[in-house]
N, C-alpha and C. Protein backbone atom coordinates (compact mmCIF):
# COMPACT_ATOMS: atom_id res chain seq x y z
N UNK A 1 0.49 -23.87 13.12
CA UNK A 1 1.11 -22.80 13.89
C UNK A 1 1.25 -21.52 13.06
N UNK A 2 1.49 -21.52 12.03
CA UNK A 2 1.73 -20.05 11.18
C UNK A 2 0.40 -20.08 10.20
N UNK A 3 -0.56 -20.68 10.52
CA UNK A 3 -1.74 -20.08 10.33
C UNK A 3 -2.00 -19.38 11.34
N UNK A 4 -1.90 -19.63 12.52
CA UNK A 4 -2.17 -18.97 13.97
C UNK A 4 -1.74 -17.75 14.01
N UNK A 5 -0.36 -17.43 13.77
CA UNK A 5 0.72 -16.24 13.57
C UNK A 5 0.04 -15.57 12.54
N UNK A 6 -0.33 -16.03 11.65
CA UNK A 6 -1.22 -15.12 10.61
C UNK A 6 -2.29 -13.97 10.51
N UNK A 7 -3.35 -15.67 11.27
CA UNK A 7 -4.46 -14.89 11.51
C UNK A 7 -4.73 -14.12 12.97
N UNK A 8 -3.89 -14.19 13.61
CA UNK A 8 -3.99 -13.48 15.10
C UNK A 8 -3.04 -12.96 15.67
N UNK A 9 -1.76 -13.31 15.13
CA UNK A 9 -0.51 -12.40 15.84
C UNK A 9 0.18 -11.11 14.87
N UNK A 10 0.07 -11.71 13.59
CA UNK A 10 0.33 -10.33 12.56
C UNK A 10 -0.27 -9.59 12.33
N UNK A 11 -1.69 -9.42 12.22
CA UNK A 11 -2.43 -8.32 12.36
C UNK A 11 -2.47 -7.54 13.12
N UNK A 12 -2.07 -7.91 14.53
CA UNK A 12 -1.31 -6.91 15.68
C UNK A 12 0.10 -6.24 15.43
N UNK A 13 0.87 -7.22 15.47
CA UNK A 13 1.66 -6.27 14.63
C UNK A 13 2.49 -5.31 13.77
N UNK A 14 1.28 -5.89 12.54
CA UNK A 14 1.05 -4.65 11.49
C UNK A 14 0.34 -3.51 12.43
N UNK A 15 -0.57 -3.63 12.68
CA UNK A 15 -1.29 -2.56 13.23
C UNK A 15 0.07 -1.81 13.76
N UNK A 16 0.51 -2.41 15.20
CA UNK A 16 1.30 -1.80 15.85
C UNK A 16 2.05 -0.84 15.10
N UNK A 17 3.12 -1.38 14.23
CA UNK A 17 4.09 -0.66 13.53
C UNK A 17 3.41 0.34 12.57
N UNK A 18 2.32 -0.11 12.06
CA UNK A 18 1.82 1.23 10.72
C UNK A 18 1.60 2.36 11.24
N UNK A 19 1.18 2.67 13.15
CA UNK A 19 0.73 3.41 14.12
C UNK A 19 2.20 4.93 13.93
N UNK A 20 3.02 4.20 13.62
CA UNK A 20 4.46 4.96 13.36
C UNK A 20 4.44 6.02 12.59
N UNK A 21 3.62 5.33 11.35
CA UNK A 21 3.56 6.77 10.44
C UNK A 21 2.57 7.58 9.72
N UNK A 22 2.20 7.74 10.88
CA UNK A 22 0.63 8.86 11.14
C UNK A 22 1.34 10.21 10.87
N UNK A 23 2.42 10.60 11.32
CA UNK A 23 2.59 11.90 10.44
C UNK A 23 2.70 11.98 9.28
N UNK A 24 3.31 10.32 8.14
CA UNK A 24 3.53 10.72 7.06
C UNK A 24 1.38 10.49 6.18
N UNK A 25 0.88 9.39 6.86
CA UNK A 25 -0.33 9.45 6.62
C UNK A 25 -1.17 11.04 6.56
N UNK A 26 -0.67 11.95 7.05
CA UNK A 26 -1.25 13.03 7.78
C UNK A 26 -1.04 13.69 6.62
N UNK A 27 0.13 13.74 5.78
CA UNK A 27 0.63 14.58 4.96
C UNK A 27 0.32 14.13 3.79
N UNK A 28 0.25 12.68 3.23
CA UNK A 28 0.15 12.27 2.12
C UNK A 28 -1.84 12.04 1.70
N UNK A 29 -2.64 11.52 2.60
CA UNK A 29 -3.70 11.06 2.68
C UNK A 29 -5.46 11.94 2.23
N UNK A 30 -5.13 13.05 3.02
CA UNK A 30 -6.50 14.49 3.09
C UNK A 30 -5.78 14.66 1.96
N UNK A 31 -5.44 14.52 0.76
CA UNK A 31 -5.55 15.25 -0.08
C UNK A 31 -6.13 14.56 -1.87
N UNK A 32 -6.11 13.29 -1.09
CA UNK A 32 -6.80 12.38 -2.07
C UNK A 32 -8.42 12.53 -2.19
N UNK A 33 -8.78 12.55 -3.90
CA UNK A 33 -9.98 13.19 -4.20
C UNK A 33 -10.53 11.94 -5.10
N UNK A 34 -12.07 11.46 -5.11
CA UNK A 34 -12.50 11.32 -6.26
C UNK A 34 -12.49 9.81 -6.09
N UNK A 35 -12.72 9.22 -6.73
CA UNK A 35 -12.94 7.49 -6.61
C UNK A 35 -11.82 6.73 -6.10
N UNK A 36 -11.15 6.35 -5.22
CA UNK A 36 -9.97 5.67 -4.55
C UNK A 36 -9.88 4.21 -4.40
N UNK A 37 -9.08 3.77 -5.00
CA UNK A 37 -8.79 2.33 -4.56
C UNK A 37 -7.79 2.15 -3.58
N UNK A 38 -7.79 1.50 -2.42
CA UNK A 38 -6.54 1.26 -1.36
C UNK A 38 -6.36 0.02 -2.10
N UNK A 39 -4.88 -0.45 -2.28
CA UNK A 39 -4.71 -1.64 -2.54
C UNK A 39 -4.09 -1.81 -1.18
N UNK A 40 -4.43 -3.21 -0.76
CA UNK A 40 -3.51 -3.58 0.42
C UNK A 40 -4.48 -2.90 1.42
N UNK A 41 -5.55 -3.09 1.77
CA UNK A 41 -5.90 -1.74 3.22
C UNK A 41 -5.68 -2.15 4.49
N UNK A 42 -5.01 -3.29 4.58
CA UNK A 42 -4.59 -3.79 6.10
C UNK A 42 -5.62 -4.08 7.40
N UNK A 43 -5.23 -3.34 8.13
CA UNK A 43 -6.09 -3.04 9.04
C UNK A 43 -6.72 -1.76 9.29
N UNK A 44 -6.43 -1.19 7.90
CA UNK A 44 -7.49 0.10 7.98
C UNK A 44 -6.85 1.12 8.59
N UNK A 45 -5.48 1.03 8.97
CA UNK A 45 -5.17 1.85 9.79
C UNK A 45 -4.82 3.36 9.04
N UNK A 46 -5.15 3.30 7.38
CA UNK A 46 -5.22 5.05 6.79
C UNK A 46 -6.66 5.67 6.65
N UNK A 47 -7.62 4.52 7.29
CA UNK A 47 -8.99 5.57 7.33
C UNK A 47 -9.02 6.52 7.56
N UNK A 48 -8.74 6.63 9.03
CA UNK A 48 -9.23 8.29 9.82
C UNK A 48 -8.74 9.15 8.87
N UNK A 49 -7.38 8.61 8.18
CA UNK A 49 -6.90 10.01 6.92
C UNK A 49 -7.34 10.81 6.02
N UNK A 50 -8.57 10.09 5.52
CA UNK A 50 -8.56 10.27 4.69
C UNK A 50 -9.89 11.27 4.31
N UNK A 51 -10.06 12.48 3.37
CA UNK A 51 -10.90 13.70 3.01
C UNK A 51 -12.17 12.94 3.38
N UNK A 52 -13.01 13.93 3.80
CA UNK A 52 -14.56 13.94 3.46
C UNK A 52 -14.88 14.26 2.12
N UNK A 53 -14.17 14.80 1.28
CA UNK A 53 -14.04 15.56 0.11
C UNK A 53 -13.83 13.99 -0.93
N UNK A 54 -13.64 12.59 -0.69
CA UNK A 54 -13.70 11.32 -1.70
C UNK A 54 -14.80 11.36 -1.69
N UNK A 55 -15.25 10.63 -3.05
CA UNK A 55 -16.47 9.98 -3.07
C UNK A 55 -16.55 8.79 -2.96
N UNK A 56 -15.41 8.25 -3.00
CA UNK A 56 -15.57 6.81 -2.57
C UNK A 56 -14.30 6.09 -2.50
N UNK A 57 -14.32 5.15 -1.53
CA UNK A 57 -12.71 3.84 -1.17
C UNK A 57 -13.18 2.80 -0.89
N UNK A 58 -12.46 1.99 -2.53
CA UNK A 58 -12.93 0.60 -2.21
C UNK A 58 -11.37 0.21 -1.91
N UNK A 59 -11.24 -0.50 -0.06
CA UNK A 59 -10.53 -0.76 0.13
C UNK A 59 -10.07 -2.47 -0.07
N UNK A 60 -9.12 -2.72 -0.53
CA UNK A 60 -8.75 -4.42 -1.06
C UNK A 60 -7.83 -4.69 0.18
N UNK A 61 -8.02 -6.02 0.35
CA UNK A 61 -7.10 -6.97 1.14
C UNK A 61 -7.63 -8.29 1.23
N UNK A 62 -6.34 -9.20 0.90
CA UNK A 62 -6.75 -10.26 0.86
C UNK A 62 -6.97 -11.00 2.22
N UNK A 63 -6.64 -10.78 3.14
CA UNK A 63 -6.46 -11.60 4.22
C UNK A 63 -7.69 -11.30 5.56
N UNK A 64 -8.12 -12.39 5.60
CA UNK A 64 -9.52 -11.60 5.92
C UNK A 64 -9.18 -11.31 7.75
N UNK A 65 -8.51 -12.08 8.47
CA UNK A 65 -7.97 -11.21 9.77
C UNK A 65 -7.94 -9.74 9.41
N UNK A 66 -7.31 -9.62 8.48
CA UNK A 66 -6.99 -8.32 8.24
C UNK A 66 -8.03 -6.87 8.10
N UNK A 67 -9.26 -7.86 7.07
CA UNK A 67 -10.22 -7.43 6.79
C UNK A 67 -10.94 -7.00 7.80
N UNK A 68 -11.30 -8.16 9.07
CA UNK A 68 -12.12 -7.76 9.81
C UNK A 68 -11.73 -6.50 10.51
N UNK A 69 -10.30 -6.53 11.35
CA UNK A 69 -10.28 -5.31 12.09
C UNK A 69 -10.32 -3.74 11.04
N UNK A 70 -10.23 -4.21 9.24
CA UNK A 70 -10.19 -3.23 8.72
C UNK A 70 -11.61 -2.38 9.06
N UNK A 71 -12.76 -3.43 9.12
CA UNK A 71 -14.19 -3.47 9.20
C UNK A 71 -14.24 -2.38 10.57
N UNK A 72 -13.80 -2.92 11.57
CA UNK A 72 -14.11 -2.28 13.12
C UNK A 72 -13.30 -0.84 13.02
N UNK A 73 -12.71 -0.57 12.12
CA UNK A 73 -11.52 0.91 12.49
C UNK A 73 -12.93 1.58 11.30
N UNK A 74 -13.52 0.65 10.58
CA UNK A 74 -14.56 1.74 9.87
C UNK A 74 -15.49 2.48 10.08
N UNK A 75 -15.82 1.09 11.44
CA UNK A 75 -17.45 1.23 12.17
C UNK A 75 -16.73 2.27 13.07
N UNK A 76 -15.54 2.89 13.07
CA UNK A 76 -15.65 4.17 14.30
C UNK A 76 -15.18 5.19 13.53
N UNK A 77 -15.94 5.33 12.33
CA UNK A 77 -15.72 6.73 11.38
C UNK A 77 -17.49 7.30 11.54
N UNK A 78 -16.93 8.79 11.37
CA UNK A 78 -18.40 9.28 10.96
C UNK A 78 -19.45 8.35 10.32
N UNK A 79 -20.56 8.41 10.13
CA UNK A 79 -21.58 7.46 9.46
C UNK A 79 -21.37 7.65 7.65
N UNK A 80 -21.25 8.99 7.47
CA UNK A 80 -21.43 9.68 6.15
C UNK A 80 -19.94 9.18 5.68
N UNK A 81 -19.25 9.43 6.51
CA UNK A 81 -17.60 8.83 5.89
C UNK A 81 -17.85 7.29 5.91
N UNK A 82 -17.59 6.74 6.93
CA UNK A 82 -17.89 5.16 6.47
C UNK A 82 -19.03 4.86 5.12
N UNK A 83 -20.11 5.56 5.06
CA UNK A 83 -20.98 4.90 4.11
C UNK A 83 -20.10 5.11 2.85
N UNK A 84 -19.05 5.66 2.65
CA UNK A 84 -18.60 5.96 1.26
C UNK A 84 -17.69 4.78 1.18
N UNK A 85 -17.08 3.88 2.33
CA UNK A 85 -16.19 3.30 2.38
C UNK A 85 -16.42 1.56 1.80
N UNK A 86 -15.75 0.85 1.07
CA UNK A 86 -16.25 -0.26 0.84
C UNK A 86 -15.10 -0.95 0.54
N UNK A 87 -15.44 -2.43 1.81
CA UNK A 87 -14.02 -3.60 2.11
C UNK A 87 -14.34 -4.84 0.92
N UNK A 88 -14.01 -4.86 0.19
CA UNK A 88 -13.51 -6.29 -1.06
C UNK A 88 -12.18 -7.22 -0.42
N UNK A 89 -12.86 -8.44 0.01
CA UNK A 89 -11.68 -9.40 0.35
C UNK A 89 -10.86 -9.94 -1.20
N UNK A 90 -9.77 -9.54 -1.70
CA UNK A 90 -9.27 -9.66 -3.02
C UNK A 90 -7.50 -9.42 -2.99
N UNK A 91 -7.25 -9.36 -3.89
CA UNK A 91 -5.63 -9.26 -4.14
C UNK A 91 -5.05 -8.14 -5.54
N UNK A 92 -3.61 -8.04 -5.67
CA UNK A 92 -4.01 -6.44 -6.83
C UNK A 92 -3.53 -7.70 -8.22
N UNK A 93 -3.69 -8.72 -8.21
CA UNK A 93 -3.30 -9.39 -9.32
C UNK A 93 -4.78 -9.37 -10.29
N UNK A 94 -5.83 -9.24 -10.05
CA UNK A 94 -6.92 -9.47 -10.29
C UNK A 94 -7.79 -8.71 -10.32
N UNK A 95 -7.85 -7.37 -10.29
CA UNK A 95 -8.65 -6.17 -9.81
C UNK A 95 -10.09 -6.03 -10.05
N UNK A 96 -11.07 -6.65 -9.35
CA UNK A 96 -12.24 -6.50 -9.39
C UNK A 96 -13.14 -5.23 -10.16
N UNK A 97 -12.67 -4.62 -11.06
CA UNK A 97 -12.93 -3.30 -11.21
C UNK A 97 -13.06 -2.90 -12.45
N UNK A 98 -13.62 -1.79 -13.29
CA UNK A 98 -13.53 -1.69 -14.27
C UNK A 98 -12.44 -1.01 -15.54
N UNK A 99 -12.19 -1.21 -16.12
CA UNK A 99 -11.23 -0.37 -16.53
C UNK A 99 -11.59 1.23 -17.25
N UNK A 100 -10.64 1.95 -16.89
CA UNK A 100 -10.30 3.64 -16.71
C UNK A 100 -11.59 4.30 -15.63
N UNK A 101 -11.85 3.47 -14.76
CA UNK A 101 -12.85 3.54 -13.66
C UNK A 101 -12.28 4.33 -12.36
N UNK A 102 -10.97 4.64 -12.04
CA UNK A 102 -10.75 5.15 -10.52
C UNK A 102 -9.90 6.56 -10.59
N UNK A 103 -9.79 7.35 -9.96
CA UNK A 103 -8.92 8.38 -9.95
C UNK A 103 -7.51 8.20 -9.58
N UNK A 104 -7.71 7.36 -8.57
CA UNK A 104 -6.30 7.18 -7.72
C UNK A 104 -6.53 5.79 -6.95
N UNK A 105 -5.30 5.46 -7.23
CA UNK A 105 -5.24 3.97 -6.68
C UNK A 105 -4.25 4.26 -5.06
N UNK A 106 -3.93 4.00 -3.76
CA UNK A 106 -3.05 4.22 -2.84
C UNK A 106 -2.26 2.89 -2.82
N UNK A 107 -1.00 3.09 -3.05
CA UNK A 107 0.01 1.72 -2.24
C UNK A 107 0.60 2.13 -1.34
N UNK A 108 0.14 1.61 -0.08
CA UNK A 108 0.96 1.88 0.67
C UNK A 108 1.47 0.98 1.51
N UNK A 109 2.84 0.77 1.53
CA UNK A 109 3.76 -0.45 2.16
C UNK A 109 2.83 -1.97 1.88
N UNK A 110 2.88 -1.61 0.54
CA UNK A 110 1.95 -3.00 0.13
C UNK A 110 2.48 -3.43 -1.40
N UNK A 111 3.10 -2.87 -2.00
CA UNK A 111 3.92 -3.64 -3.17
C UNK A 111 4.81 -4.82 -2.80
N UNK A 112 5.08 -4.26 -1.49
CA UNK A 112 6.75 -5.12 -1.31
C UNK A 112 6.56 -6.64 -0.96
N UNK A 113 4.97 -6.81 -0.60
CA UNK A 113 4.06 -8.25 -0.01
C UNK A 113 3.33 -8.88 -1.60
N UNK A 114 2.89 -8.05 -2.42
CA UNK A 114 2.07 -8.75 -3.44
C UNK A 114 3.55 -10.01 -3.97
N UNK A 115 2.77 -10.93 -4.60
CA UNK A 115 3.76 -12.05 -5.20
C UNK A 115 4.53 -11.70 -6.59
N UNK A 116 3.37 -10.66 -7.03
CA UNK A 116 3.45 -10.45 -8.83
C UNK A 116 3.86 -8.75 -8.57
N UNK A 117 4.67 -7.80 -8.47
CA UNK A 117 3.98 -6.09 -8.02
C UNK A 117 3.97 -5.81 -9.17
N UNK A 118 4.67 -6.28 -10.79
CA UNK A 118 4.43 -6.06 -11.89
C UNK A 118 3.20 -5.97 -12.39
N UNK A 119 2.22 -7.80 -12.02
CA UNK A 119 1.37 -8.40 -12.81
C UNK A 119 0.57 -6.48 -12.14
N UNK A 120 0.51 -6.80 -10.65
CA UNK A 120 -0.40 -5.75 -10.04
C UNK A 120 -0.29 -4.14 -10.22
N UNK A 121 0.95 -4.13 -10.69
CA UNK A 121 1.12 -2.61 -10.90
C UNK A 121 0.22 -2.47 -12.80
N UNK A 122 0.16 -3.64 -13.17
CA UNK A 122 0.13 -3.14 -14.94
C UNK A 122 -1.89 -3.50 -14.29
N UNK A 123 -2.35 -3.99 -13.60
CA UNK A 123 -3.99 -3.74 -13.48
C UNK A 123 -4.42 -2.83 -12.72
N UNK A 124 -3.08 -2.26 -11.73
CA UNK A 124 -3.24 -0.72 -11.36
C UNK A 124 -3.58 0.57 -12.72
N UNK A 125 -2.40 0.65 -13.45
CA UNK A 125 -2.39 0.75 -14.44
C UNK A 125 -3.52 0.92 -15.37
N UNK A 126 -4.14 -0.44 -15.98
CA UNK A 126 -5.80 -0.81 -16.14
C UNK A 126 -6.84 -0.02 -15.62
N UNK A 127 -6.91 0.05 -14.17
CA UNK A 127 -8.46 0.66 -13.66
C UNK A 127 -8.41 2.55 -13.43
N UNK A 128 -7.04 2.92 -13.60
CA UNK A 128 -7.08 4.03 -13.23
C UNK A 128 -7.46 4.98 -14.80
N UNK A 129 -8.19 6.24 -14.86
CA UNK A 129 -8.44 6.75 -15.98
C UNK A 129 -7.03 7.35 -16.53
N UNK A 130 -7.28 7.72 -17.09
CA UNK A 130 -6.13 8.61 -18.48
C UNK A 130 -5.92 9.65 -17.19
N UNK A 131 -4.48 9.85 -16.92
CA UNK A 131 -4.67 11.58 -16.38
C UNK A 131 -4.20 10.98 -14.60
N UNK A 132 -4.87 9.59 -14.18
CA UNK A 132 -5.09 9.33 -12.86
C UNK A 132 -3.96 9.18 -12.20
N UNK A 133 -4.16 8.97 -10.90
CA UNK A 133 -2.22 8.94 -9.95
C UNK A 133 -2.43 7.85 -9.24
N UNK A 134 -1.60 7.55 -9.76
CA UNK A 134 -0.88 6.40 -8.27
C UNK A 134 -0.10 6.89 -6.99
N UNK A 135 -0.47 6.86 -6.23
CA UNK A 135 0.15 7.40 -4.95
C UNK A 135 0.91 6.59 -4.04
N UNK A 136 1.89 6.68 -3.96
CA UNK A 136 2.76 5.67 -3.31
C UNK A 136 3.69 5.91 -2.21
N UNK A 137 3.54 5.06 -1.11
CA UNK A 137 4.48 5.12 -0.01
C UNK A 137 5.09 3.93 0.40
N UNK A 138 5.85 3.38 -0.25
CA UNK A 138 6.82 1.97 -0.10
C UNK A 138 8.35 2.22 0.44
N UNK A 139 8.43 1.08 1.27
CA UNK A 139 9.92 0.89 1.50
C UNK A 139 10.01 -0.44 0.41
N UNK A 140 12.07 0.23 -0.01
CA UNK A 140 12.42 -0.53 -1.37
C UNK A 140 13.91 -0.70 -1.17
N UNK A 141 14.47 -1.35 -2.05
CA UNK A 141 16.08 -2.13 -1.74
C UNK A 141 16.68 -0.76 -1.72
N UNK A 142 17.07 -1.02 -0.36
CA UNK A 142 18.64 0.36 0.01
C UNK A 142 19.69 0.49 -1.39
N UNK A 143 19.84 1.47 -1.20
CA UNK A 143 21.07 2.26 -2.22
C UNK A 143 22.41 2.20 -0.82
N UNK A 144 22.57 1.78 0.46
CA UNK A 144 23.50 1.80 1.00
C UNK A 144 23.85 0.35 0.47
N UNK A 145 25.36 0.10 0.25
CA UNK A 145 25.71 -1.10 0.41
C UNK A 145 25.48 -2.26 1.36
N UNK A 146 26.15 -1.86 2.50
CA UNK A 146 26.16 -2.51 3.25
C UNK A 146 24.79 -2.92 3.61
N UNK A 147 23.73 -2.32 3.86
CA UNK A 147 22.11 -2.64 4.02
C UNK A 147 21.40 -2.96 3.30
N UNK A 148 21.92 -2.93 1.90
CA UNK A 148 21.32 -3.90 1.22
C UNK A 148 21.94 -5.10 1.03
N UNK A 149 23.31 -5.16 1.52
CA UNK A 149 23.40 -6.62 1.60
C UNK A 149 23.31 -7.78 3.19
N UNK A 150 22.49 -6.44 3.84
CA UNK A 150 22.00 -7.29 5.01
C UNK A 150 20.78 -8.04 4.34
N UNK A 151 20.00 -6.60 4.10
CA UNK A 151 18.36 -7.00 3.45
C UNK A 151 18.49 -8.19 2.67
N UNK A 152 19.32 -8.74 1.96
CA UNK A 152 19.75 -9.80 0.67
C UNK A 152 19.57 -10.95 2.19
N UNK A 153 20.69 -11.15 3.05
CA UNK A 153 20.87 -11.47 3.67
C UNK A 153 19.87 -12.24 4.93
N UNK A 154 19.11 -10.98 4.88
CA UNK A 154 17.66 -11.66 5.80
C UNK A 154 16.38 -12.06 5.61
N UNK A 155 16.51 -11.93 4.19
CA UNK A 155 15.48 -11.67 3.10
C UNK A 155 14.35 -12.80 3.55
N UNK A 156 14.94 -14.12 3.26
CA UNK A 156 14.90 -15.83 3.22
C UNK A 156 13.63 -15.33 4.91
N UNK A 157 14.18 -15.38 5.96
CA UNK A 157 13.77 -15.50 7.12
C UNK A 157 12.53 -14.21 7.28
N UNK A 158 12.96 -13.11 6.57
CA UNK A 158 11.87 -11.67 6.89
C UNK A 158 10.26 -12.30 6.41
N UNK A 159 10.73 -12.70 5.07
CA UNK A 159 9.35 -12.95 4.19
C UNK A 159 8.11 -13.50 5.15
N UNK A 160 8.58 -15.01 5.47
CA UNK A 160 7.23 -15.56 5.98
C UNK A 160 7.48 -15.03 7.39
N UNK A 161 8.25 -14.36 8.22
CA UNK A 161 7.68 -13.22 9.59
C UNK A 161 6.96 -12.59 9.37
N UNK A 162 7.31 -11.59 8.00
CA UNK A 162 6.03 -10.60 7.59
C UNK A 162 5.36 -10.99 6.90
N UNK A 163 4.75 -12.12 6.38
CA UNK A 163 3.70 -12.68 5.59
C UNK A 163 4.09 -12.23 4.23
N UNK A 164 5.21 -12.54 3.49
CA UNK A 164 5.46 -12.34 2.11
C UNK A 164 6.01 -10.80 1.75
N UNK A 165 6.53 -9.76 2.87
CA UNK A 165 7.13 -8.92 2.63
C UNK A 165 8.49 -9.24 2.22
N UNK A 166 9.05 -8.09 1.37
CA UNK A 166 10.30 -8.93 0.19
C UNK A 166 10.75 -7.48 0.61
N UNK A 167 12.31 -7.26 1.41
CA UNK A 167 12.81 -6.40 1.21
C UNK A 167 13.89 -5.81 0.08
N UNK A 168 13.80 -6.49 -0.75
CA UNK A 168 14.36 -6.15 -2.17
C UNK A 168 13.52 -5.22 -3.20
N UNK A 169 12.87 -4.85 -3.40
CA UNK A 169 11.79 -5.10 -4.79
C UNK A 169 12.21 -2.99 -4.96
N UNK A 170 12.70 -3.46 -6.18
CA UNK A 170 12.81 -2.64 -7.42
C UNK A 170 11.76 -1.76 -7.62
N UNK A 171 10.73 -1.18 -6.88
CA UNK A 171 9.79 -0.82 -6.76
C UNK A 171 9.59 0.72 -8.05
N UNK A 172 10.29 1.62 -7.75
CA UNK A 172 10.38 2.09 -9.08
C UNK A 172 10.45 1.99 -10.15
N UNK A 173 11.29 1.12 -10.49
CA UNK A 173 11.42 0.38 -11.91
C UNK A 173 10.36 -0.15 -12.73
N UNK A 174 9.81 -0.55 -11.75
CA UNK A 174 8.32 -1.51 -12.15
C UNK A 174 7.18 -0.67 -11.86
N UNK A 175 7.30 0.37 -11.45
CA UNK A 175 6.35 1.51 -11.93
C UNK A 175 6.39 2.11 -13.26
N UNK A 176 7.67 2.43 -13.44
CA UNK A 176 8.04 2.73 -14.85
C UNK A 176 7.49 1.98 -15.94
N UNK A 177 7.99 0.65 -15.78
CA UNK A 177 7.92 -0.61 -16.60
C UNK A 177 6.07 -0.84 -16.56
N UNK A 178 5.36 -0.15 -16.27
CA UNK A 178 4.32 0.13 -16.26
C UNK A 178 3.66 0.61 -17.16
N UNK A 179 4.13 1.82 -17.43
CA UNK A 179 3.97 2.54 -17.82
C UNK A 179 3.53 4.21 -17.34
N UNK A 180 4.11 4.40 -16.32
CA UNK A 180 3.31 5.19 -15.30
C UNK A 180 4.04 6.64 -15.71
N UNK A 181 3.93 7.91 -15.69
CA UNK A 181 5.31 9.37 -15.54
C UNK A 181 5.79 9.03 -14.42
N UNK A 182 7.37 8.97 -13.75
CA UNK A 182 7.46 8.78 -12.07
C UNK A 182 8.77 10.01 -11.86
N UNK A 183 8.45 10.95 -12.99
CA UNK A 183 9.21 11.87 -12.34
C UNK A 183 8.80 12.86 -10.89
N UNK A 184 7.67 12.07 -10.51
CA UNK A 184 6.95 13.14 -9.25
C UNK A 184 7.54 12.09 -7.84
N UNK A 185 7.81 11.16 -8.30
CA UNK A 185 8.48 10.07 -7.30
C UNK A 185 9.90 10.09 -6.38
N UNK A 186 10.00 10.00 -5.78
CA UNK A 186 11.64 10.04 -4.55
C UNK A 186 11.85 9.03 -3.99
N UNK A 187 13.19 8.90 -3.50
CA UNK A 187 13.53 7.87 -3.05
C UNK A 187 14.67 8.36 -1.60
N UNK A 188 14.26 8.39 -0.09
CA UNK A 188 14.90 8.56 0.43
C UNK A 188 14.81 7.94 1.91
N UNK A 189 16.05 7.95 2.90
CA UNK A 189 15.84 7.34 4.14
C UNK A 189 15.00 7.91 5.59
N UNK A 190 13.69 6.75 5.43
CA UNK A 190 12.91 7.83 6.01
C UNK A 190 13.32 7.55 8.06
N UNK A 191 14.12 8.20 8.70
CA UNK A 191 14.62 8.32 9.83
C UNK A 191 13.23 7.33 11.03
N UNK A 192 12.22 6.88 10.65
CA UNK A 192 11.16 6.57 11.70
C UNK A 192 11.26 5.07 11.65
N UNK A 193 11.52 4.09 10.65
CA UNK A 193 12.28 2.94 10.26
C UNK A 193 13.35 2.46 10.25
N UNK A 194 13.52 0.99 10.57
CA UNK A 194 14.84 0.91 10.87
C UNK A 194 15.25 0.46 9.85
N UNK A 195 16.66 0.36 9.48
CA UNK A 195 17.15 0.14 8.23
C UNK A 195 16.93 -0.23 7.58
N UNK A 196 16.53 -1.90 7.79
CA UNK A 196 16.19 -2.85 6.84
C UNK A 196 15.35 -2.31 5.86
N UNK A 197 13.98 -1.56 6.46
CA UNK A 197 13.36 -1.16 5.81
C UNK A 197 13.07 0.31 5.80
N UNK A 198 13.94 0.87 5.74
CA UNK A 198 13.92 2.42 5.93
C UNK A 198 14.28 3.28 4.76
N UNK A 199 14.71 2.62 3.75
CA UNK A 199 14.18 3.59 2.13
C UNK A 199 13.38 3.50 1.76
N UNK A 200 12.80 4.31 1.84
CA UNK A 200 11.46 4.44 1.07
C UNK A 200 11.22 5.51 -0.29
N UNK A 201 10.28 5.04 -0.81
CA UNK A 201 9.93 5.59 -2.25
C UNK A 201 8.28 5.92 -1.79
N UNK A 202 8.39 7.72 -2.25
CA UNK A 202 7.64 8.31 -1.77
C UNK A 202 6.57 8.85 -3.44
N UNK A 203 5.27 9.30 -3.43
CA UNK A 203 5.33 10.58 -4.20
C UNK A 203 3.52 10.16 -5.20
N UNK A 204 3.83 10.32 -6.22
CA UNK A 204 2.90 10.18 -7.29
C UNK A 204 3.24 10.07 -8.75
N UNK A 205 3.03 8.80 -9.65
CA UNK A 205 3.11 8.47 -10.65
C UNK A 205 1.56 8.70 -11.61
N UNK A 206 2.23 9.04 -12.56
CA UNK A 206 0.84 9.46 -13.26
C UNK A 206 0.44 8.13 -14.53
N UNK A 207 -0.81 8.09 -14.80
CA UNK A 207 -0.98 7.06 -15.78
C UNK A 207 -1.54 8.39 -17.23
N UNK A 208 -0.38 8.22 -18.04
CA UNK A 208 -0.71 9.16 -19.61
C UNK A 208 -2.12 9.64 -19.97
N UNK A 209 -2.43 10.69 -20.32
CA UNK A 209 -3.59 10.94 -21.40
C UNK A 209 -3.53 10.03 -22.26
């Protein structure tokens, strides 16, 4: 039964809900340049976002439901945009990739699901060159009391609904603990989410010269 829910009822939706934040996609996305890794690419739903101006997105996800409809939201991009685009069924513990190889890596609402976001943030870390950004759009444990001790609270039951989403995770910290600059980073309540998961940590972390 929750293979079923997996492979055919969560990929709907995810889809559904990621549909929400096409304005913040709108704002954060066209402005990414140069070799891109999506970690997490879901169902693809930040393609259309993204510049004619990349030279290339190798998008990761492990879950291959996921993969496929990532596949079909590709096949309805320009030809010249899709040909730049490339789906790796994989996970960010392991990064298929070379090291100081990418410009910019994207997380988006995809730390809070990996098992390890450390192991994955330090091979983020790894593939990106000297100079490169991490770009990030995560929801992370509330600074309200009371909502974060719902989130504590529902934590147990959220996870396997959302397939291993953890509404706790320290998500800044472990950028830091990275090694990343994250003074370009924020942390605030973004009004289009509902509580549980409605702080989010916005911005760009840099990996050192």
């Amino acid at each position: 039964m929750m293979n079923l829910y997996r492979q055919h009822i969560f990929p709907y939706l995810l889809d559904k809900v990621s549909r929400k934040l096409d304005a913040d996609r709108q704002r954060i996305l066209p402005y990414l340049r140069g070799d891109v890794l999506e970690l997490g690419a879901g169902t693809g739903v930040n393609f259309s976002f993204y510049s004619q101006q990349i030279n290339s997105l190798i998008a990761l996800e492990p879950e291959p439901a996921l993969l496929l409809m990532a596949a079909q939201q590709r096949s309805s991009l320009e030809a010249k945009q899709a040909g730049r685009f490339y789906l790796i069924q994989g996970d960010g513990h392991h990064l298929p990739l070379a090291s100081n190889s990418l410009d910019v890596v994207l997380c988006c609402l995809v730390l809070c699901s990996v098992s390890d976001p450390q192991q994955a943030l330090l091979e983020i870390y790894r593939v990106l060159k000297p100079g490169g950004t991490l770009v990030v759009f995560e929801h992370v444990r509330s600074e309200h009391v009371f909502t974060r001790a719902c989130q504590q609270l529902v934590n147990p039951l959220w996870k396997p609904l959302a397939c291993g989403c953890h509404l706790q995770r320290h998500t800044f910290q472990y950028i830091e603990e990275a090694g990343f600059t994250t003074d370009k980073l924020e942390t605030y309540r973004h009004q289009a989410l509902p509580a549980l998961v409605g702080t989010v940590l916005e911005g760009v972390a840099f990996k050192p010269f």
